[in-house]
N, C-alpha and C. Protein backbone atom coordinates (compact mmCIF):
# COMPACT_ATOMS: atom_id res chain seq x y z
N UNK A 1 64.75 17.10 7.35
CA UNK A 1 63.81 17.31 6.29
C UNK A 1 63.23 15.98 5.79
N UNK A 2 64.01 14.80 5.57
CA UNK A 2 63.71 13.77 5.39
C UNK A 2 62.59 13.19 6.15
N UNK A 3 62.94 13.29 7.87
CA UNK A 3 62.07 12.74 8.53
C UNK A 3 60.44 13.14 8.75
N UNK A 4 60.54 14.79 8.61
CA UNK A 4 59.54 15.30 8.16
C UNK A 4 58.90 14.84 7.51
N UNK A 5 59.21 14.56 6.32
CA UNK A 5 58.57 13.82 4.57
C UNK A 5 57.80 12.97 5.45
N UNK A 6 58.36 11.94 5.71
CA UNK A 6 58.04 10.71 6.33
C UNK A 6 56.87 10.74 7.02
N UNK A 7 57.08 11.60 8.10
CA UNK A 7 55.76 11.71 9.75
C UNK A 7 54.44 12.58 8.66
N UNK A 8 54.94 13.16 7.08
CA UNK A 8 53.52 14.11 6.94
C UNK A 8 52.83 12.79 5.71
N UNK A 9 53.64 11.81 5.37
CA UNK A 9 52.56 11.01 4.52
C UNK A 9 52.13 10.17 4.94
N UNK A 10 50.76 9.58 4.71
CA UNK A 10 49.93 9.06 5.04
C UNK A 10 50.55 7.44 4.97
N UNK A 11 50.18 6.83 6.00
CA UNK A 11 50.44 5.61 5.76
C UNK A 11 49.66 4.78 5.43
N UNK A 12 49.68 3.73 4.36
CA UNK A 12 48.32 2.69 3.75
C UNK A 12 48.58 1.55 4.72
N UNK A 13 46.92 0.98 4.94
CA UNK A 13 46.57 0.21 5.21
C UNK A 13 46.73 -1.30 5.08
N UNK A 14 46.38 -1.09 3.86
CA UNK A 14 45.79 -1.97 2.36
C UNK A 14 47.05 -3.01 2.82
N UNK A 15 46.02 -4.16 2.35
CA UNK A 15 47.08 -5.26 1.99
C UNK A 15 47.74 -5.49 1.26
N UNK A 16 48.96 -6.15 1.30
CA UNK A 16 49.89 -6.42 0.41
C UNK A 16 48.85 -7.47 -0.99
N UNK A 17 49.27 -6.79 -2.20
CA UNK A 17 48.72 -7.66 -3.06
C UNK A 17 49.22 -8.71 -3.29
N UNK A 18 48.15 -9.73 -4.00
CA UNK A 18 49.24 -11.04 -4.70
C UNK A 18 49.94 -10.74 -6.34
N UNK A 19 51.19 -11.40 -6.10
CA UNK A 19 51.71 -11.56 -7.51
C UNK A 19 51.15 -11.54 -8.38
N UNK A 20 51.57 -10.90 -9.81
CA UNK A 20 50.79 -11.11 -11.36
C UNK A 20 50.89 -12.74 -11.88
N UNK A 21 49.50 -13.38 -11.69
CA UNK A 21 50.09 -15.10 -12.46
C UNK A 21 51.24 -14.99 -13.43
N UNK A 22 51.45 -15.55 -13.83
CA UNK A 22 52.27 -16.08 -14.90
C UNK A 22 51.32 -16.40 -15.94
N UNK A 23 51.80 -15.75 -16.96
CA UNK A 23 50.48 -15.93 -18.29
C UNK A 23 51.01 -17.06 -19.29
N UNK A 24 52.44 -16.92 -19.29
CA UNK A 24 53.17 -17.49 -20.73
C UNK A 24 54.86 -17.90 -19.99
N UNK A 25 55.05 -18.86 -20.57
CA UNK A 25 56.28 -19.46 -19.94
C UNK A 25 57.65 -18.91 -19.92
N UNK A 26 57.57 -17.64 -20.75
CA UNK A 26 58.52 -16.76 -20.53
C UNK A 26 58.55 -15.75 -19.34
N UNK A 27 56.94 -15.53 -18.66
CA UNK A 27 56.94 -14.97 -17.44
C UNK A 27 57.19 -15.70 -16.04
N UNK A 28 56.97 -17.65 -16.27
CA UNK A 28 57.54 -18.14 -15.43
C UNK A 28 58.49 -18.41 -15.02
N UNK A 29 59.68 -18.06 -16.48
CA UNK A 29 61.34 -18.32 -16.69
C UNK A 29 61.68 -16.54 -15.33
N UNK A 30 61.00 -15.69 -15.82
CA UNK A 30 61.33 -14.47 -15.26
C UNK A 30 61.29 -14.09 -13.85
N UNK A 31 60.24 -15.07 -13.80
CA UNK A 31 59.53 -14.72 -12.08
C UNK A 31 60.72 -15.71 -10.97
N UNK A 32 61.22 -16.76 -11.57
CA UNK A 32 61.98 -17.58 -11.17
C UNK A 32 61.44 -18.70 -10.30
N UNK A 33 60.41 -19.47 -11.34
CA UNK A 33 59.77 -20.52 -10.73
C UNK A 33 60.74 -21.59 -10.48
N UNK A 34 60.56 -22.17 -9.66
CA UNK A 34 61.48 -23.64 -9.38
C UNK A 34 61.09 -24.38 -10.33
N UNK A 35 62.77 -25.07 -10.86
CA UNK A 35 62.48 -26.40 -12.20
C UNK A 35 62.89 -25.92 -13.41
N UNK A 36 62.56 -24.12 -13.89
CA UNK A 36 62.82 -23.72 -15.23
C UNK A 36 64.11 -23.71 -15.21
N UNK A 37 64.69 -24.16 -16.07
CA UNK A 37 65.90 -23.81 -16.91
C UNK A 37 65.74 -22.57 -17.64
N UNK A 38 66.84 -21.56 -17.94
CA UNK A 38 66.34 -20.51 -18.79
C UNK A 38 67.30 -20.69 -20.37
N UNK A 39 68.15 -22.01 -20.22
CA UNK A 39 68.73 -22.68 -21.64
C UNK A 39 67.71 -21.99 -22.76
N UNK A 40 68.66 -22.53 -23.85
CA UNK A 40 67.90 -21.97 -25.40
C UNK A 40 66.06 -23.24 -25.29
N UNK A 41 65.24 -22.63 -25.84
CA UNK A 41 64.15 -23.06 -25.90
C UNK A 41 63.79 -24.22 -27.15
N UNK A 42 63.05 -25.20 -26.27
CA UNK A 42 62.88 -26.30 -27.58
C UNK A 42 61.13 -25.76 -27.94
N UNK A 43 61.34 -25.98 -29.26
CA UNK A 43 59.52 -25.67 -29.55
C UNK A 43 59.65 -24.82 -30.18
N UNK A 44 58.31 -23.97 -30.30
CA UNK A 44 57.68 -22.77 -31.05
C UNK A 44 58.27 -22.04 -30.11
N UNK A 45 58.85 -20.83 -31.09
CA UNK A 45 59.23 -19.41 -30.61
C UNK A 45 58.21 -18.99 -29.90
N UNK A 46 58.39 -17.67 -28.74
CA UNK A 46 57.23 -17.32 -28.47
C UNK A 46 57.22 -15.71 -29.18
N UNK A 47 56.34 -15.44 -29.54
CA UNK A 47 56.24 -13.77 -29.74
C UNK A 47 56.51 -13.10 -28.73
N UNK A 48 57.42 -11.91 -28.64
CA UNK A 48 57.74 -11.09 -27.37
C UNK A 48 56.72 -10.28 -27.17
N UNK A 49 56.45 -9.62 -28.03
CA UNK A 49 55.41 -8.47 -27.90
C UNK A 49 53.76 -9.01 -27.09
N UNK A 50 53.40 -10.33 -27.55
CA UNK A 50 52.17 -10.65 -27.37
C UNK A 50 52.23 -12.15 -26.65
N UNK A 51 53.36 -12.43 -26.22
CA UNK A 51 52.93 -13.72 -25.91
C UNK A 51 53.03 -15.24 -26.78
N UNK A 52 52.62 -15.30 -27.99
CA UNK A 52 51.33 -16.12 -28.67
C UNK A 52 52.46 -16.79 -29.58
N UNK A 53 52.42 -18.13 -30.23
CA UNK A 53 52.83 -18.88 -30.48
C UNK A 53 53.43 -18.25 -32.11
N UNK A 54 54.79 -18.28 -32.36
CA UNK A 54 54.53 -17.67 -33.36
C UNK A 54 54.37 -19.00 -35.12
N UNK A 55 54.16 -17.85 -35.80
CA UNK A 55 53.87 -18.91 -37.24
C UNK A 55 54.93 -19.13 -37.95
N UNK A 56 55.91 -19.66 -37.55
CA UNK A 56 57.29 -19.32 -38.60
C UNK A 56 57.05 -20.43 -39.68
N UNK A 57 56.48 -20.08 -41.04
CA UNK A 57 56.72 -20.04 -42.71
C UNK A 57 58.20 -21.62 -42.65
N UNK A 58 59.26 -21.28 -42.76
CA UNK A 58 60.45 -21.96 -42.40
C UNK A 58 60.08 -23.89 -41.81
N UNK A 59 59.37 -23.62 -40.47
CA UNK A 59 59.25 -24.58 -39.59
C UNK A 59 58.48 -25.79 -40.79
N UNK A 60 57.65 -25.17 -41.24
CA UNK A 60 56.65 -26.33 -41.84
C UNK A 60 56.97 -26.59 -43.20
N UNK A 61 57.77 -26.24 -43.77
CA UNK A 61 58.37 -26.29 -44.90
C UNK A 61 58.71 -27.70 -45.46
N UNK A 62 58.35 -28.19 -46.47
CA UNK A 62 58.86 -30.30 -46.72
C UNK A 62 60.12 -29.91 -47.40
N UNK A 63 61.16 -30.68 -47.54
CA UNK A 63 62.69 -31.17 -48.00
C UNK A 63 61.60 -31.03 -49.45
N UNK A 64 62.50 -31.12 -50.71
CA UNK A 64 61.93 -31.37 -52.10
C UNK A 64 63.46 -31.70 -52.83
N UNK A 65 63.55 -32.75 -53.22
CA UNK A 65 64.92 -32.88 -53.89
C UNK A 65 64.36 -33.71 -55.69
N UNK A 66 65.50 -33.12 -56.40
CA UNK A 66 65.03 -33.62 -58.02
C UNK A 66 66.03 -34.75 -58.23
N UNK A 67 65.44 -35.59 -58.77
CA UNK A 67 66.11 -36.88 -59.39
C UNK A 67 65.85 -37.74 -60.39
N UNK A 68 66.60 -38.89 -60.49
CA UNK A 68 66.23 -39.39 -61.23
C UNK A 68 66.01 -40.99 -61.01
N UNK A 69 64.53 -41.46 -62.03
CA UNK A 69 63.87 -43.10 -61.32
C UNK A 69 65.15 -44.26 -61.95
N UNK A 70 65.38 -45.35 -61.11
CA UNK A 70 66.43 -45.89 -61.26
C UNK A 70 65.45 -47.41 -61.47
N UNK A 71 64.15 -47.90 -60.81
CA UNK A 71 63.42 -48.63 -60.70
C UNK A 71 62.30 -48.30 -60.54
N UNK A 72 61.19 -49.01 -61.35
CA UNK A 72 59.93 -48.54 -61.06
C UNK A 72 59.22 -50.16 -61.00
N UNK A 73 60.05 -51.27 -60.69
CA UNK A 73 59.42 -52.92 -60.39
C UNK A 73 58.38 -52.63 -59.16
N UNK A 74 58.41 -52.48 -58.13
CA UNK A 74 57.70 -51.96 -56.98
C UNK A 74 56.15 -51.60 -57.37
N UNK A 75 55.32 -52.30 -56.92
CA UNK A 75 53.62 -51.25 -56.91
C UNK A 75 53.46 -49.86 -56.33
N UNK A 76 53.34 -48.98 -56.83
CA UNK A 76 53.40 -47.53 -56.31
C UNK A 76 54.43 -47.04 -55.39
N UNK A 77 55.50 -47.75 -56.05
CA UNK A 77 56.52 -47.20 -55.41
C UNK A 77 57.82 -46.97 -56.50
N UNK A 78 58.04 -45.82 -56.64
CA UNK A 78 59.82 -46.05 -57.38
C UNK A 78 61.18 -45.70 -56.22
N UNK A 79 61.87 -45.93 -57.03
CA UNK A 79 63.48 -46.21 -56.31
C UNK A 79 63.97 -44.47 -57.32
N UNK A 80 64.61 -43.30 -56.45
CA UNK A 80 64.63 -42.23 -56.92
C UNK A 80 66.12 -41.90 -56.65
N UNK A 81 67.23 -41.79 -57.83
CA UNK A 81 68.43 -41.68 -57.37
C UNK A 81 68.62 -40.39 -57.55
N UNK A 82 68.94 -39.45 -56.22
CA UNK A 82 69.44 -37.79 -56.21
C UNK A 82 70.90 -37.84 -56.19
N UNK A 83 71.23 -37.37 -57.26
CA UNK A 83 73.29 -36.84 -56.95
C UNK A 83 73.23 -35.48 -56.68
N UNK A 84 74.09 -35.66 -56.16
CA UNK A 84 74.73 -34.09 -55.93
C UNK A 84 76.41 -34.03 -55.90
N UNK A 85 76.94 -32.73 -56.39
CA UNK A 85 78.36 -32.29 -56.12
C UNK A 85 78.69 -32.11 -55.22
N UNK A 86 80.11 -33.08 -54.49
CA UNK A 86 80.21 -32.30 -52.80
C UNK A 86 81.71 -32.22 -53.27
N UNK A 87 82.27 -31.16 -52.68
CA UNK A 87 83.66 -31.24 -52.51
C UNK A 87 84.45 -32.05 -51.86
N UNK A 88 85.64 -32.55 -52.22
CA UNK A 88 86.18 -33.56 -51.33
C UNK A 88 87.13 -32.86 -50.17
N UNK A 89 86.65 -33.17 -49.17
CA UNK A 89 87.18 -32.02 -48.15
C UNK A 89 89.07 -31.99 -48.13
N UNK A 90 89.81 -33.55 -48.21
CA UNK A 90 91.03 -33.21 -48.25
C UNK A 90 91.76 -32.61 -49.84
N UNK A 91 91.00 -33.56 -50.73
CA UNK A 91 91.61 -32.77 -52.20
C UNK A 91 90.85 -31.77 -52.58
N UNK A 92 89.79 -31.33 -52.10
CA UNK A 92 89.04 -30.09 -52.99
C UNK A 92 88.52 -30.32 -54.22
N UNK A 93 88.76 -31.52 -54.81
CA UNK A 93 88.00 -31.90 -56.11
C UNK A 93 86.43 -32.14 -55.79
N UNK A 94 85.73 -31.92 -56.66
CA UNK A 94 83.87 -32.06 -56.25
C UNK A 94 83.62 -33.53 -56.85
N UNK A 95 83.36 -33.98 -56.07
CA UNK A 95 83.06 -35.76 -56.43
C UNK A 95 81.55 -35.44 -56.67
N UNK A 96 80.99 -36.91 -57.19
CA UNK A 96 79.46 -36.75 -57.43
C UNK A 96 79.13 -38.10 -56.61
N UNK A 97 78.03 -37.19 -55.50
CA UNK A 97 77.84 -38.77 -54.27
C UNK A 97 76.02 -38.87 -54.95
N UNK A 98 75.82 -39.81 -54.42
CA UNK A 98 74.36 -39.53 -55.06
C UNK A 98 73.78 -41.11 -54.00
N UNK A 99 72.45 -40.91 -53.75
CA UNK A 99 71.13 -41.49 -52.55
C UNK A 99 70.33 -42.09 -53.24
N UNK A 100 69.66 -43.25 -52.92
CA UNK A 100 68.84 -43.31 -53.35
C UNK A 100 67.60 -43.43 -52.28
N UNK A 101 66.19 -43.01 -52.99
CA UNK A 101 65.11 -42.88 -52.14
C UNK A 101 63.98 -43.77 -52.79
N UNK A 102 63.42 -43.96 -51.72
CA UNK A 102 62.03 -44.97 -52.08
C UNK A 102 61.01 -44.28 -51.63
N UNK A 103 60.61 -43.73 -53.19
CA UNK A 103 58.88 -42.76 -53.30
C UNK A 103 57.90 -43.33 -54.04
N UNK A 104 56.91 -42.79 -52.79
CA UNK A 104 55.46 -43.20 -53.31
C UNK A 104 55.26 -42.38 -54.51
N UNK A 105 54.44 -43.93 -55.59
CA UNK A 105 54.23 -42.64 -56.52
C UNK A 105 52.56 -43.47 -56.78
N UNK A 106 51.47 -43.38 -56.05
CA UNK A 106 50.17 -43.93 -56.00
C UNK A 106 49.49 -43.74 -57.94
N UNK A 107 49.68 -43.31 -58.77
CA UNK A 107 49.13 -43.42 -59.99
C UNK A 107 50.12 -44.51 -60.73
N UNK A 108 50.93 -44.82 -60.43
CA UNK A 108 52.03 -45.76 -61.17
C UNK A 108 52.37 -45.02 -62.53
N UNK A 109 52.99 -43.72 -62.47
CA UNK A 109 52.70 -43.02 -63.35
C UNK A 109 54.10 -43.02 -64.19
N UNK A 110 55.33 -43.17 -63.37
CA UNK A 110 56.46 -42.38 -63.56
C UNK A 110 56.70 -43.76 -63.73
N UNK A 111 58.10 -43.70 -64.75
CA UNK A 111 58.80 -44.81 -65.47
C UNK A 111 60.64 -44.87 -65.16
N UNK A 112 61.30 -45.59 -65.36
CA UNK A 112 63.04 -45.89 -65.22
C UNK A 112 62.94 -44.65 -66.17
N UNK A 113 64.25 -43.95 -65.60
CA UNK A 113 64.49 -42.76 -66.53
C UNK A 113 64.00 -41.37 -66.54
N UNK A 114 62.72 -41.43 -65.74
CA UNK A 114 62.05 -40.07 -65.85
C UNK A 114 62.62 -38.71 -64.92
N UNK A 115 63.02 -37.84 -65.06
CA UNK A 115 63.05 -36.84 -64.22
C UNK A 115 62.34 -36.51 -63.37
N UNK A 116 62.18 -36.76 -61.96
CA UNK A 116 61.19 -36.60 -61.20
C UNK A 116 61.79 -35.07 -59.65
N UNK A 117 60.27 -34.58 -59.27
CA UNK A 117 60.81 -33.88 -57.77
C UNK A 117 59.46 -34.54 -57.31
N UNK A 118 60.00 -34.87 -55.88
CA UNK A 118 59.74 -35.17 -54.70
C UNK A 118 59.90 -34.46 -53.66
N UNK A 119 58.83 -35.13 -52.53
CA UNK A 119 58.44 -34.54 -51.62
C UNK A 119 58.57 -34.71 -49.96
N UNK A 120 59.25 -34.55 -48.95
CA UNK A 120 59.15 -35.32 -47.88
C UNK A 120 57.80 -35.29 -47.36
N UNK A 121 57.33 -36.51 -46.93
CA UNK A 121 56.22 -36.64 -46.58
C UNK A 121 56.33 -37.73 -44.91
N UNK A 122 54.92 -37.85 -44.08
CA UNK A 122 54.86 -38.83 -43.27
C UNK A 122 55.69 -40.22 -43.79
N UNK A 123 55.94 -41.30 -42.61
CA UNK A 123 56.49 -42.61 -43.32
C UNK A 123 55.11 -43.40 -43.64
N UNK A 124 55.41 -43.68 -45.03
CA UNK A 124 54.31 -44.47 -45.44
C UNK A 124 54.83 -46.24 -45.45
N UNK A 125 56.03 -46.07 -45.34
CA UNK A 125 55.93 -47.78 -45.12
C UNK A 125 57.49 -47.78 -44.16
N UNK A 126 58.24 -48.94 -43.91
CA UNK A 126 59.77 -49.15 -43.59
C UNK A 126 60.06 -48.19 -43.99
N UNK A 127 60.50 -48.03 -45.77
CA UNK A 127 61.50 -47.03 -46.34
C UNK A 127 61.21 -46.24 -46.75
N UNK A 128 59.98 -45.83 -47.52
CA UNK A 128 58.96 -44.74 -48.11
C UNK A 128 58.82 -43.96 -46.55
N UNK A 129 59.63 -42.62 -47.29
CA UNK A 129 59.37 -41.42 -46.25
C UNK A 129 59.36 -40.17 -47.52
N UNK A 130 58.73 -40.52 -48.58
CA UNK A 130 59.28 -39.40 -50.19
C UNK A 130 57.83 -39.70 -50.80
N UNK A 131 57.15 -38.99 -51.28
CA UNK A 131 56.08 -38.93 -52.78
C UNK A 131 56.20 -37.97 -53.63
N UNK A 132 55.96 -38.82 -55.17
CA UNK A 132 56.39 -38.36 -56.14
C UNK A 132 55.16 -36.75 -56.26
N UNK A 133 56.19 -35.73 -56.40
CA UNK A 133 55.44 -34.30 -56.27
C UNK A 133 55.08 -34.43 -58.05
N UNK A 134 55.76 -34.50 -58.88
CA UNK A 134 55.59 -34.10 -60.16
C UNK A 134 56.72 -34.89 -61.19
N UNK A 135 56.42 -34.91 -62.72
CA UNK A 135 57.50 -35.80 -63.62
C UNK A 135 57.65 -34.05 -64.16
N UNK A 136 59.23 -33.97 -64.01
CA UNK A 136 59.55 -32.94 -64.88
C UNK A 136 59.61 -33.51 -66.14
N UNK A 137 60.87 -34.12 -66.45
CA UNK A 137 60.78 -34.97 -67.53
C UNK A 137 60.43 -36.41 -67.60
N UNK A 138 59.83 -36.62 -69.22
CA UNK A 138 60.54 -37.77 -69.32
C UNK A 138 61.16 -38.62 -70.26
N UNK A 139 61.70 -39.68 -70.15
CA UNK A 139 62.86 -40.81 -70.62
C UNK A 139 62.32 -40.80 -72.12
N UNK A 140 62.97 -40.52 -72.96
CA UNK A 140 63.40 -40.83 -74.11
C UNK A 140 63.43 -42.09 -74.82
């Protein structure tokens, strides 16, 4: 019965087609181009559904930390000391470690003392990689 099947359908001609290109580098990981690694991916996610680069909110996001100006001698620049509570990993007591940062602050606005948040930004000089976002408070 099988062979029957066989001798009553028609046999095609037609040439063998070519492969679907590869549109997006997840179809070249699939197809098994020579060279891909299929490791975790560096870069932009890709969208599964469509391909297309996705927009992840998260990625572009700047650091913003609040502190306080320790020096403002510098031309448009202050010296910005952030503490924070860390636990001390062998005693468990929360010590207070605290950074200091060198932010642009282009109006020469902010003074020793002021409560400031900042912004990560491009490097604007050696140590300036911070500008002053806003004075919450200030010095008394």
């Amino acid at each position: 019965m099988v062979e029957e099947e066989r001798d009553q359908t028609p046999e095609t001609t037609e040439e063998p087609t070519e492969e679907p290109v590869a549109e997006t580098p997840q179809d070249l990981v699939d197809a098994g181009e020579a060279g891909l690694e299929t490791g975790p991916a560096k870069g932009p996610a890709l969208d599964q559904d469509e391909g297309q680069i996705q927009t992840d909110t998260e990625r572009n996001r700047r650091k913003e930390r609040v502190g306080l100006i320790v020096s403002d001698r510098a031309d448009k620049t202050v010296t910005v000391a952030v503490e924070a509570l860390v636990r001390h990993p062998m005693y468990k007591k929360r010590v207070r470690r605290s950074r200091k940062f060198m932010v642009h602050d282009e109006g020469n606005e902010a003074r020793v003392g002021d409560t400031v948040r900042i912004v990560e930004t491009r490097p604007l000089s050696a140590r300036k990689r911070w500008r002053l976002a806003n004075i919450i408070s200030r010095a008394e």
